[in-house]
N, C-alpha and C. Protein backbone atom coordinates (compact mmCIF):
# COMPACT_ATOMS: atom_id res chain seq x y z
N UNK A 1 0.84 -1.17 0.00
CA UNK A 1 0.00 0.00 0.00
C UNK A 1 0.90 1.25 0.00
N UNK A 2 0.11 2.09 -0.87
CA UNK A 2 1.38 3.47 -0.63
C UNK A 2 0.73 4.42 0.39
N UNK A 3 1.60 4.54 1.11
CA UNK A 3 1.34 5.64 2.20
C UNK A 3 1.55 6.50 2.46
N UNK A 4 1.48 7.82 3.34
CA UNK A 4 1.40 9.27 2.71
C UNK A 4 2.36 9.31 3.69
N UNK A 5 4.03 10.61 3.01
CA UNK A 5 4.61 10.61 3.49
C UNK A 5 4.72 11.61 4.77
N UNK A 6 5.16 11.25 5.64
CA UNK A 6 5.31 12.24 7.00
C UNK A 6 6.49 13.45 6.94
N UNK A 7 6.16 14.63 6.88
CA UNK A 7 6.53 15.58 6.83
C UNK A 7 6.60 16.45 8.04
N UNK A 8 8.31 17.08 8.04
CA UNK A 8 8.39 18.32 9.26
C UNK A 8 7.13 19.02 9.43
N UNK A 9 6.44 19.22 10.66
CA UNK A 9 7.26 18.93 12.18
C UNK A 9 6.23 17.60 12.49
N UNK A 10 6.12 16.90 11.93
CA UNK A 10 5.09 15.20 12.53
C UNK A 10 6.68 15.09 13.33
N UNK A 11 5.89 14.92 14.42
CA UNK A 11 6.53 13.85 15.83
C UNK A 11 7.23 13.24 15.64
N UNK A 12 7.18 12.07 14.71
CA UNK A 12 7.50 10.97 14.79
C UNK A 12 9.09 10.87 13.91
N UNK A 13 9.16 12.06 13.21
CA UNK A 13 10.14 12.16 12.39
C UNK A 13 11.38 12.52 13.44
N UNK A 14 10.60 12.54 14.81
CA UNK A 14 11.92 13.43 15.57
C UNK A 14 12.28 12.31 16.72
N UNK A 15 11.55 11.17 16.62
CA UNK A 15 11.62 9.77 17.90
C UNK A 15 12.84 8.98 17.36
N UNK A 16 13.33 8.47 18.22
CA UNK A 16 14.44 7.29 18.12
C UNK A 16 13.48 6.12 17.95
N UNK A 17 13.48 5.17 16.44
CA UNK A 17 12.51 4.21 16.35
C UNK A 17 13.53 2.99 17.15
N UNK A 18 12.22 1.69 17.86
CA UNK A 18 12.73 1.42 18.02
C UNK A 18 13.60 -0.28 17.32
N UNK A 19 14.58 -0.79 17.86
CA UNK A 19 15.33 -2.32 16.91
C UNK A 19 13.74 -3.37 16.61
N UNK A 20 13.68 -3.80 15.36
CA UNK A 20 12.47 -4.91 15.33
C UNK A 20 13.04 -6.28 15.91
N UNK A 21 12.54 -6.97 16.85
CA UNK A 21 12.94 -7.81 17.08
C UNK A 21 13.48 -9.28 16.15
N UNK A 22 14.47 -9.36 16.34
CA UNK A 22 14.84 -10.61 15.24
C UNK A 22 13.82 -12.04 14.40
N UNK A 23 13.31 -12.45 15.64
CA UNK A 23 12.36 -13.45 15.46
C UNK A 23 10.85 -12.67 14.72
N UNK A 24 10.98 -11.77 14.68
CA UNK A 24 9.77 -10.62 14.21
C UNK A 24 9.87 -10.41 12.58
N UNK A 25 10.89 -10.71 11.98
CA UNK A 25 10.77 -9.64 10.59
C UNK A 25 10.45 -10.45 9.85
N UNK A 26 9.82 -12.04 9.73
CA UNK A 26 9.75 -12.42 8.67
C UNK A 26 7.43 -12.50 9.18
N UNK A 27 7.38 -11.56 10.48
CA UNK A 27 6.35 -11.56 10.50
C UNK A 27 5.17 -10.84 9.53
N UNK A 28 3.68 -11.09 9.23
CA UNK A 28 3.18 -10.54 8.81
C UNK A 28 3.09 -8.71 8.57
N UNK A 29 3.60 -8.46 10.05
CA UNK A 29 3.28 -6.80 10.41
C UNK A 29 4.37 -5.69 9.97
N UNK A 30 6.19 -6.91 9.86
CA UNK A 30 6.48 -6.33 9.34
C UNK A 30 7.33 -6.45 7.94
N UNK A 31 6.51 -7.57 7.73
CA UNK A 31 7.04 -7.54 5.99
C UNK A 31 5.61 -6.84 5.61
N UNK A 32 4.34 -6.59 5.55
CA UNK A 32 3.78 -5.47 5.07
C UNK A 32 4.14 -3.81 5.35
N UNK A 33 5.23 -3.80 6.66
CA UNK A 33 5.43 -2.72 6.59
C UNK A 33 7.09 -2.30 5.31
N UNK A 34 7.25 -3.56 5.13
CA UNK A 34 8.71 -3.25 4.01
C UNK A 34 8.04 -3.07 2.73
N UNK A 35 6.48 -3.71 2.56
CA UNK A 35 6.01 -3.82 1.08
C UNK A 35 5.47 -2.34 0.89
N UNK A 36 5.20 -2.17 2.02
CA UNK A 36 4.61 -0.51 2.10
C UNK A 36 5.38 0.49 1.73
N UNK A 37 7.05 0.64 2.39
CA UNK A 37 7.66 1.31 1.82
C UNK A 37 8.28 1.29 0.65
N UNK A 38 8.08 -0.11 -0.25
CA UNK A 38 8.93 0.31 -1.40
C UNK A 38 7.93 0.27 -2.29
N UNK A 39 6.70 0.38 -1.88
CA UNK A 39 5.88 0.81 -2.87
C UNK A 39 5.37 2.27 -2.95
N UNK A 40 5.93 3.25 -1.69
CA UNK A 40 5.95 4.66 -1.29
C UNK A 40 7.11 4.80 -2.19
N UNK A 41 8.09 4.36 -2.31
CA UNK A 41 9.22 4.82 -2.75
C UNK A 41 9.07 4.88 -4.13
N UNK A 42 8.95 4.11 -5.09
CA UNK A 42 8.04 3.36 -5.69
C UNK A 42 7.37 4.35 -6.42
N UNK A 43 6.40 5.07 -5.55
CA UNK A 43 5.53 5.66 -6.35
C UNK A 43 5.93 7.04 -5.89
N UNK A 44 6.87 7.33 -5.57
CA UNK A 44 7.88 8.87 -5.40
C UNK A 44 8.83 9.62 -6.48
N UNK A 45 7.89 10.76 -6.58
CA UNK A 45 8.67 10.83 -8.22
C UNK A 45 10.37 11.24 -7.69
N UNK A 46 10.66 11.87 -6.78
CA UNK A 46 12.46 12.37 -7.03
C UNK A 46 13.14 11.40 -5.79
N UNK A 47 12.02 10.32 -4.95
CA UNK A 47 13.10 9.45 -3.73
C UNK A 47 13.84 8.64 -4.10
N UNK A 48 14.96 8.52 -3.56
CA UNK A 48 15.88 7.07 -3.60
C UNK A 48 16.31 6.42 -2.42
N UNK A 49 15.56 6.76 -1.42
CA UNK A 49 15.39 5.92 0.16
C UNK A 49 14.44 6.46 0.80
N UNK A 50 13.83 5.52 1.49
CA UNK A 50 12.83 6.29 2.69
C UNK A 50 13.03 5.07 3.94
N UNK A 51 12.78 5.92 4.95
CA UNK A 51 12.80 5.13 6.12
C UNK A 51 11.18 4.97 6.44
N UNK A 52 11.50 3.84 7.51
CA UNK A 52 9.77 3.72 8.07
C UNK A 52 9.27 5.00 8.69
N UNK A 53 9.68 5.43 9.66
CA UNK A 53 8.96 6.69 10.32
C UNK A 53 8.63 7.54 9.43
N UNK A 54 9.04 7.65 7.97
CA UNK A 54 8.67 8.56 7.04
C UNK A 54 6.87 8.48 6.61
N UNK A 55 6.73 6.71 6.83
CA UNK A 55 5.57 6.92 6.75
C UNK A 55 4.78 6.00 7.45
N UNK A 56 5.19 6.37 9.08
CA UNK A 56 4.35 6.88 10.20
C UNK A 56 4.58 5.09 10.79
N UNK A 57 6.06 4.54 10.53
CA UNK A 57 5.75 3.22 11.05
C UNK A 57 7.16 3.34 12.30
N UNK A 58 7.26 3.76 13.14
CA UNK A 58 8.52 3.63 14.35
C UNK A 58 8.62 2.12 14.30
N UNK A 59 9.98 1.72 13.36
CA UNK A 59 10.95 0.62 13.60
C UNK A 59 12.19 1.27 12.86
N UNK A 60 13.12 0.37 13.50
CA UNK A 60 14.22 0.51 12.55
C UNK A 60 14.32 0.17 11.07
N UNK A 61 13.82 0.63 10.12
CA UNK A 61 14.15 -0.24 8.55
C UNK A 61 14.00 1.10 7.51
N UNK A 62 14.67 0.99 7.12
CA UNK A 62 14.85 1.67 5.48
C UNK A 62 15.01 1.15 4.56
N UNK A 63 14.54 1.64 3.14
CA UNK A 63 14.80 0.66 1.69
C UNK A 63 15.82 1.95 0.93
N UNK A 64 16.56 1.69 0.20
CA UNK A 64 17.41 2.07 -0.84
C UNK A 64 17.49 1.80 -2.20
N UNK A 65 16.95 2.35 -3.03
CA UNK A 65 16.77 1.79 -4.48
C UNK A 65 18.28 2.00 -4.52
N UNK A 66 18.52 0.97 -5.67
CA UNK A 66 19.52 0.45 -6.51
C UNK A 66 20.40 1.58 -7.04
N UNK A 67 19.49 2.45 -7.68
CA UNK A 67 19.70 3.53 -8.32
C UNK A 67 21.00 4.22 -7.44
N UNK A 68 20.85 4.27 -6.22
CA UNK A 68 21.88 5.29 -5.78
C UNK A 68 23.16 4.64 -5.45
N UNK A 69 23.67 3.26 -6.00
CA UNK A 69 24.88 3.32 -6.41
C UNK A 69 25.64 3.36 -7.53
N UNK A 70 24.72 3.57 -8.00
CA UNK A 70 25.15 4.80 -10.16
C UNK A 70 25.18 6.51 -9.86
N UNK A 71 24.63 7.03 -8.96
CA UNK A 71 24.89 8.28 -9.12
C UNK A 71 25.67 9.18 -9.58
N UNK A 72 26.97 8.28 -8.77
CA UNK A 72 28.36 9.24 -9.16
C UNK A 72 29.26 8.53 -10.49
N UNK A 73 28.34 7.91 -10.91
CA UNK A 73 28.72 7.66 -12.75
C UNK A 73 28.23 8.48 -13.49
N UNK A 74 29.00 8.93 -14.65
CA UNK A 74 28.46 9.74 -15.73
C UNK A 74 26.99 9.30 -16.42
N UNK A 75 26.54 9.96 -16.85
CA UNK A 75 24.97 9.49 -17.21
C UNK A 75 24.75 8.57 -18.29
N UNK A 76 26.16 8.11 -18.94
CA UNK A 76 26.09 7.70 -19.97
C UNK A 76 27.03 6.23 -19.70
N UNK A 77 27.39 6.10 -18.42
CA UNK A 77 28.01 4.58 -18.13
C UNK A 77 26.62 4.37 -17.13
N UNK A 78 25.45 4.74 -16.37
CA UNK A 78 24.61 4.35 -15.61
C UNK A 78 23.57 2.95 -16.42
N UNK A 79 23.37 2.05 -15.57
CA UNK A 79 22.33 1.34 -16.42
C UNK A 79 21.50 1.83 -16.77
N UNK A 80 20.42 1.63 -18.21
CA UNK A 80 19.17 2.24 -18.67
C UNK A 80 18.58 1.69 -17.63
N UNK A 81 17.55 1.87 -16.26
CA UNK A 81 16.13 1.45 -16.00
C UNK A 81 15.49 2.72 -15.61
N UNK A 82 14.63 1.96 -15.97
CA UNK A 82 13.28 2.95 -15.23
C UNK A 82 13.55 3.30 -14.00
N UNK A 83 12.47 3.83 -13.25
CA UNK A 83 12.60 4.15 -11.94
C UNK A 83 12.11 3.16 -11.20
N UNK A 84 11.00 2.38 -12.06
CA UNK A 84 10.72 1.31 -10.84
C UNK A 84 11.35 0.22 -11.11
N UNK A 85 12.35 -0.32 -12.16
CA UNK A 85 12.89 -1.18 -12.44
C UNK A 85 14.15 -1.74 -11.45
N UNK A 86 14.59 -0.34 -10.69
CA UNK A 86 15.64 -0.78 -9.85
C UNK A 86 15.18 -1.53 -8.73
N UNK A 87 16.36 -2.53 -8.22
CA UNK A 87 16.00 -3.10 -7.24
C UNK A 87 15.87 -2.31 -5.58
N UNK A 88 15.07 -2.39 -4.61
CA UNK A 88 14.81 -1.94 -3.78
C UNK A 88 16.02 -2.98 -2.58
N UNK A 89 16.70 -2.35 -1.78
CA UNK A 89 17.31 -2.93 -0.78
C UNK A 89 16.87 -2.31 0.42
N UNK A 90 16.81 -3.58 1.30
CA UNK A 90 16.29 -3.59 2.76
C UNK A 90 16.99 -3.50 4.03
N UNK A 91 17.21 -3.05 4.95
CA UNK A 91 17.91 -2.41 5.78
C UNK A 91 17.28 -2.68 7.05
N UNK A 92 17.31 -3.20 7.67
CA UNK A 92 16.43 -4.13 9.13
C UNK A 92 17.60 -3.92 10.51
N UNK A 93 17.14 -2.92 11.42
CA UNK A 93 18.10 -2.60 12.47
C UNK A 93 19.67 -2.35 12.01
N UNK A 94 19.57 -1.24 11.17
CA UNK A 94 20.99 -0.77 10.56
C UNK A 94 21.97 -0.43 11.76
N UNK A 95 23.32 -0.92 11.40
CA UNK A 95 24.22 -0.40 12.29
C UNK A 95 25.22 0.30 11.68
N UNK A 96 25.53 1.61 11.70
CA UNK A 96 26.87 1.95 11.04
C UNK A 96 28.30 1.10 12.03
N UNK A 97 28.91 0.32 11.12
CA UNK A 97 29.79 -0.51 11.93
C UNK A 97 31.29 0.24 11.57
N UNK A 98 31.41 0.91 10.88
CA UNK A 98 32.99 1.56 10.47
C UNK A 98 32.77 2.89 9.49
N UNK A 99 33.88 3.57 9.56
CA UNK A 99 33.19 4.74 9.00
C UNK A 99 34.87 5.53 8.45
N UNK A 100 34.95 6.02 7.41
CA UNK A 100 36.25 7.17 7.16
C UNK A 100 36.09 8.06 7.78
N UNK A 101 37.46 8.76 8.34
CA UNK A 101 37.72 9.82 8.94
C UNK A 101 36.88 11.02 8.01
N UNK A 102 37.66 11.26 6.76
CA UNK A 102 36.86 11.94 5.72
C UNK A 102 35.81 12.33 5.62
N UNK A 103 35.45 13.34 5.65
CA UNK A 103 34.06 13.59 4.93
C UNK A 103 33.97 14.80 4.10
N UNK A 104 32.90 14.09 3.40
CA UNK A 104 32.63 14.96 2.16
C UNK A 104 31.59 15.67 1.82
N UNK A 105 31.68 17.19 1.23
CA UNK A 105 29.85 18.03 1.57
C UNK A 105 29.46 17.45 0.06
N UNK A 106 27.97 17.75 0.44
CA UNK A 106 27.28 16.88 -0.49
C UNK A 106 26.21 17.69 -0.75
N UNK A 107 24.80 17.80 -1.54
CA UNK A 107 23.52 18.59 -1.25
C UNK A 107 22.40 16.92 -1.26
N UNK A 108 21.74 17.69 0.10
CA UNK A 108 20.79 16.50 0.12
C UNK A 108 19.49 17.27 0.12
N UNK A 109 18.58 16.50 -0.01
CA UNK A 109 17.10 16.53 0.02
C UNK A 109 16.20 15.65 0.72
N UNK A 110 14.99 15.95 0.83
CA UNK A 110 14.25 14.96 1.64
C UNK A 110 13.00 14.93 1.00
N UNK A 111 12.47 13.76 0.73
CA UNK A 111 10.91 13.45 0.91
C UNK A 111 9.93 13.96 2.17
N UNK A 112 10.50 14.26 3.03
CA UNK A 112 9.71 14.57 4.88
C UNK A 112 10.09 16.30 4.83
N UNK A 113 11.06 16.50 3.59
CA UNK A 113 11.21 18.18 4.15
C UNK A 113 11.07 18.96 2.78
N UNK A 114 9.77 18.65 2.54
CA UNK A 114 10.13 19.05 0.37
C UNK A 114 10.40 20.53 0.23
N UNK A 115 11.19 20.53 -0.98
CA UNK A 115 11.44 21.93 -1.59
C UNK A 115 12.36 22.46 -0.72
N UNK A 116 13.17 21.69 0.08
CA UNK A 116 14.19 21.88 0.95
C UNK A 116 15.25 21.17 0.29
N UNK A 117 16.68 21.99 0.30
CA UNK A 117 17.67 21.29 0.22
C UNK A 117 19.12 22.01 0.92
N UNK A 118 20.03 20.94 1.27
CA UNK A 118 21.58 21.92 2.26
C UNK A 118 22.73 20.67 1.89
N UNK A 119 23.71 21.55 2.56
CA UNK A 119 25.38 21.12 2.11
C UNK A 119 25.30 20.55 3.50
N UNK A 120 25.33 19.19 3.23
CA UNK A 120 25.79 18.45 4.18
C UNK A 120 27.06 17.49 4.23
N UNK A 121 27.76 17.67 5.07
CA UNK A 121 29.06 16.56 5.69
C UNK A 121 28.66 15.30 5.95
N UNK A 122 29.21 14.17 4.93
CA UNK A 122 28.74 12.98 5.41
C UNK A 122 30.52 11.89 5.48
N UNK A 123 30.42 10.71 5.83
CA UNK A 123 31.18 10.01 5.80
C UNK A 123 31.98 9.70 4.47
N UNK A 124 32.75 9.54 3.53
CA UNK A 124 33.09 9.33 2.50
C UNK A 124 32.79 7.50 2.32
N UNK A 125 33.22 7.13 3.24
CA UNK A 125 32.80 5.29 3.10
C UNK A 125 32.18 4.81 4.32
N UNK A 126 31.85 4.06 4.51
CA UNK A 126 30.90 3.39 5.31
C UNK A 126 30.87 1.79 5.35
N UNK A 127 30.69 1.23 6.51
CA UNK A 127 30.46 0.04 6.58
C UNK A 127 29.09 -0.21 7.38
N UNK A 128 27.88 -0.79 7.12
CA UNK A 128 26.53 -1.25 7.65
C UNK A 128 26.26 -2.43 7.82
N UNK A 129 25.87 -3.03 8.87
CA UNK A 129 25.71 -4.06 9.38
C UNK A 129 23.80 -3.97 9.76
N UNK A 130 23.19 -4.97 8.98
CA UNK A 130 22.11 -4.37 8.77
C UNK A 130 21.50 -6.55 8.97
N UNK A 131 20.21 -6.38 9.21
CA UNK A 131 19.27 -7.57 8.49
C UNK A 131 18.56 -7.58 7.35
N UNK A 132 18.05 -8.36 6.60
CA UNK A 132 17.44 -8.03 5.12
C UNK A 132 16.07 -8.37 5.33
N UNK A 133 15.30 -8.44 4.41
CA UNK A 133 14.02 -8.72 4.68
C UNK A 133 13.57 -10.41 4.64
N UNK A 134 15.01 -11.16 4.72
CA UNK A 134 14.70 -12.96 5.03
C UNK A 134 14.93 -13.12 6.78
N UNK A 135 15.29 -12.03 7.07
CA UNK A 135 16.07 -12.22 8.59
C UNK A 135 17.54 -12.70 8.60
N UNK A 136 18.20 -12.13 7.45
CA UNK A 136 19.61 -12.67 7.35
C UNK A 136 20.40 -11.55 7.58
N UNK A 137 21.35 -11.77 8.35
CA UNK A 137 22.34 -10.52 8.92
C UNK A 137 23.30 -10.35 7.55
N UNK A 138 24.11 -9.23 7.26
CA UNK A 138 24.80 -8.77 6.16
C UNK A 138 25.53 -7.60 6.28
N UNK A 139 26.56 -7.40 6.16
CA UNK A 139 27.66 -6.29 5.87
C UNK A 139 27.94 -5.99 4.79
N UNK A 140 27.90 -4.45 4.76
CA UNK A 140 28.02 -3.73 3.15
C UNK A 140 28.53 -2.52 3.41
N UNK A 141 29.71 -2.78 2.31
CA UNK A 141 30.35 -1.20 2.35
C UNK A 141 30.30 -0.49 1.42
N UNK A 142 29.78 1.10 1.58
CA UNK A 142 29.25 1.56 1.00
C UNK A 142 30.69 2.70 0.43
N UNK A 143 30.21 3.81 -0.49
CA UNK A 143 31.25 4.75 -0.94
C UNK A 143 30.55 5.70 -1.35
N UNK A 144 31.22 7.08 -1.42
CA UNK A 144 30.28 8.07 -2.08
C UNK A 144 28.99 8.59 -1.78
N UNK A 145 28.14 8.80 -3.10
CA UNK A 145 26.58 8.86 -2.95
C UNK A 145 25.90 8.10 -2.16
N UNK A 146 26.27 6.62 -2.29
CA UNK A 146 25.78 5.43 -1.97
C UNK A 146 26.32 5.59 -0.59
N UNK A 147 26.96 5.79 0.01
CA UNK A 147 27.22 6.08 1.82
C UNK A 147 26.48 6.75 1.87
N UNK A 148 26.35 8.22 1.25
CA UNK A 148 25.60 9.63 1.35
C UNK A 148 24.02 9.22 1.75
N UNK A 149 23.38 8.46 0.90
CA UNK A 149 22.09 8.13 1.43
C UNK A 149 22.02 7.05 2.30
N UNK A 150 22.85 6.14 2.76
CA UNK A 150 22.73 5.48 3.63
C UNK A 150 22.23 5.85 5.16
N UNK A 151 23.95 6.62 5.16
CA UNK A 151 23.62 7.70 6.34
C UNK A 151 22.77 8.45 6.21
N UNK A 152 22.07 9.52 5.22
CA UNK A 152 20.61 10.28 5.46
C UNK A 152 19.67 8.97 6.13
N UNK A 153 19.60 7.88 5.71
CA UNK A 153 18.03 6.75 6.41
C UNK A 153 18.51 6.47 7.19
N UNK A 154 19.69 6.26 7.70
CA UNK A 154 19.96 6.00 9.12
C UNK A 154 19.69 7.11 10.11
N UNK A 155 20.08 8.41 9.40
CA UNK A 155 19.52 9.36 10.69
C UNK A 155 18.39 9.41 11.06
N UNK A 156 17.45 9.10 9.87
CA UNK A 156 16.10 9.52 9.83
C UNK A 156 16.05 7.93 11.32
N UNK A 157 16.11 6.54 11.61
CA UNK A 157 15.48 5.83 12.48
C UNK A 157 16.32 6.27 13.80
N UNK A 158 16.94 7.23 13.96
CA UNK A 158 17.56 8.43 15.29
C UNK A 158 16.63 9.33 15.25
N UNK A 159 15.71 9.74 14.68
CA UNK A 159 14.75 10.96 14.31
C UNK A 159 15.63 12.40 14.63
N UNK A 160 17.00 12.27 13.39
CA UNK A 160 17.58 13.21 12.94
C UNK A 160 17.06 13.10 11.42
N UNK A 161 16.96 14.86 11.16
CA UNK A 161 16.77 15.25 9.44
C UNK A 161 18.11 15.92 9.13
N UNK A 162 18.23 15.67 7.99
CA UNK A 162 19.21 16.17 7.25
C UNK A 162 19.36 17.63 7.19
N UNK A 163 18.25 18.53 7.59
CA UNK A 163 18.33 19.74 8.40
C UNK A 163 19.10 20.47 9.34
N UNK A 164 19.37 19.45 10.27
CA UNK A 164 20.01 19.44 11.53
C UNK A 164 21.33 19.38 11.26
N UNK A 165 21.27 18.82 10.04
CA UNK A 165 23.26 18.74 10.25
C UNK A 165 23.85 19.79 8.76
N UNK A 166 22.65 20.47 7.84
CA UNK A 166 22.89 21.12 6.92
C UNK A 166 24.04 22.54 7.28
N UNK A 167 24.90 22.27 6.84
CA UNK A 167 25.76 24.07 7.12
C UNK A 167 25.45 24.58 6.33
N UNK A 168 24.48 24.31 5.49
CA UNK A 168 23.66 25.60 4.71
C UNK A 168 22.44 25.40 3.94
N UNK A 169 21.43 25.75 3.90
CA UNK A 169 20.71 25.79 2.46
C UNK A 169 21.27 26.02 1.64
N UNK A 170 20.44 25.41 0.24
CA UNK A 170 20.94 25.93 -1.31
C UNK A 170 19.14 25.93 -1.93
N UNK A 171 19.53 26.43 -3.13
CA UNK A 171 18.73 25.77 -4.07
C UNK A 171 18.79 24.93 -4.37
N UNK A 172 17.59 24.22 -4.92
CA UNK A 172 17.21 23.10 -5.66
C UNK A 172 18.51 22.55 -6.44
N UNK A 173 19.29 21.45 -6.50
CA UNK A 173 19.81 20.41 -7.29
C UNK A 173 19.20 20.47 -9.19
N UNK A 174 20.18 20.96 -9.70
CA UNK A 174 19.55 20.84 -11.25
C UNK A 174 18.55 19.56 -11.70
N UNK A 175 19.09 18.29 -10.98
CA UNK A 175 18.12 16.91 -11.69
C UNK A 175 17.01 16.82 -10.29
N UNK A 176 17.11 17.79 -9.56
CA UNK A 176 15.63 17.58 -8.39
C UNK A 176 15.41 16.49 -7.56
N UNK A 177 16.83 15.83 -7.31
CA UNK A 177 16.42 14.33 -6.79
C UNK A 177 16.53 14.08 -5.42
N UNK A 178 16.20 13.56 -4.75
CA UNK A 178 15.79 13.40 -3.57
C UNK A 178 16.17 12.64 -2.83
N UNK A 179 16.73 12.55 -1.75
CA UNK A 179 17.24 11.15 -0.80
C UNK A 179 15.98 10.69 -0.09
């Protein structure tokens, strides 16, 4: 089901969600809540992650389309798909487990804060220690863009926005796209 996204100042965007219990995720309540979000995402014209609290579910889980580890390829080495063609990845009690000293400013955006965008400092690489949506534990290291939105859905299940850590507004991003 697509569900309507939660936008500054809803509550819930600002709660620490809390870990789904292990023996829990291959339950009914919350594999409809993973089908929910990547069919929000899904049907989002500029997102390329959303977390649950985005739309109004306090657990730990975020999805990540595919898409955002082509970003920082030229437009012309990226695979052709659609938008809904990419695969959706699942993120079940994320842990940032390692992280570069480095960081790099970036401009982010939000689905929860529209027509908003800022220069944010994020990690340059990343390591996540996450569950998937079988209940299987997994480590993935991320780089770049693809860290860049990691860490935005991870703040979001801390009920931090990408607001909070912006050292600046900007305008709008020329391609309008959205974390």
């Amino acid at each position: 089901m697509i569900r309507t996204i939660r936008t500054e100042p809803d509550p819930i965007l600002r709660q620490r969600s809390p870990e789904v219990t292990a023996g829990l995720i291959q339950s009914a309540e919350i594999q409809s809540a993973i089908s929910d979000l990547k069919e929000t995402l899904a049907a989002s014209r500029d997102g390329i992650g959303i977390a649950a609290p985005q739309i109004g579910i306090a657990k730990r889980i975020f999805i990540v389309s595919e898409e955002s580890k082509y970003i920082d390829l030229p437009q012309d080495e990226r695979p052709k798909k659609e938008k809904n063609d990419w695969a959706k990845f699942v993120y079940i009690n994320p842990v940032l487990s390692r992280f570069s000293r480095k960081k790099i400013d970036g401009a982010e955006g939000c689905l929860s804060v529209p027509g908003t965008f800022g220069i944010v400092a994020r990690h340059e690489k990343i390591s996540v220690m996450a569950y998937d949506e079988g209940g299987r534990q997994f480590s993935l290291g991320a780089s770049k863009f693809f860290a860049r939105v990691l860490q935005h859905e991870l703040d979001h299940l801390d009920g931090i926005l990408f607001i909070d850590r912006a050292k600046r507004l900007i305008e709008p991003p020329a391609d309008d796209s959205q974390i």
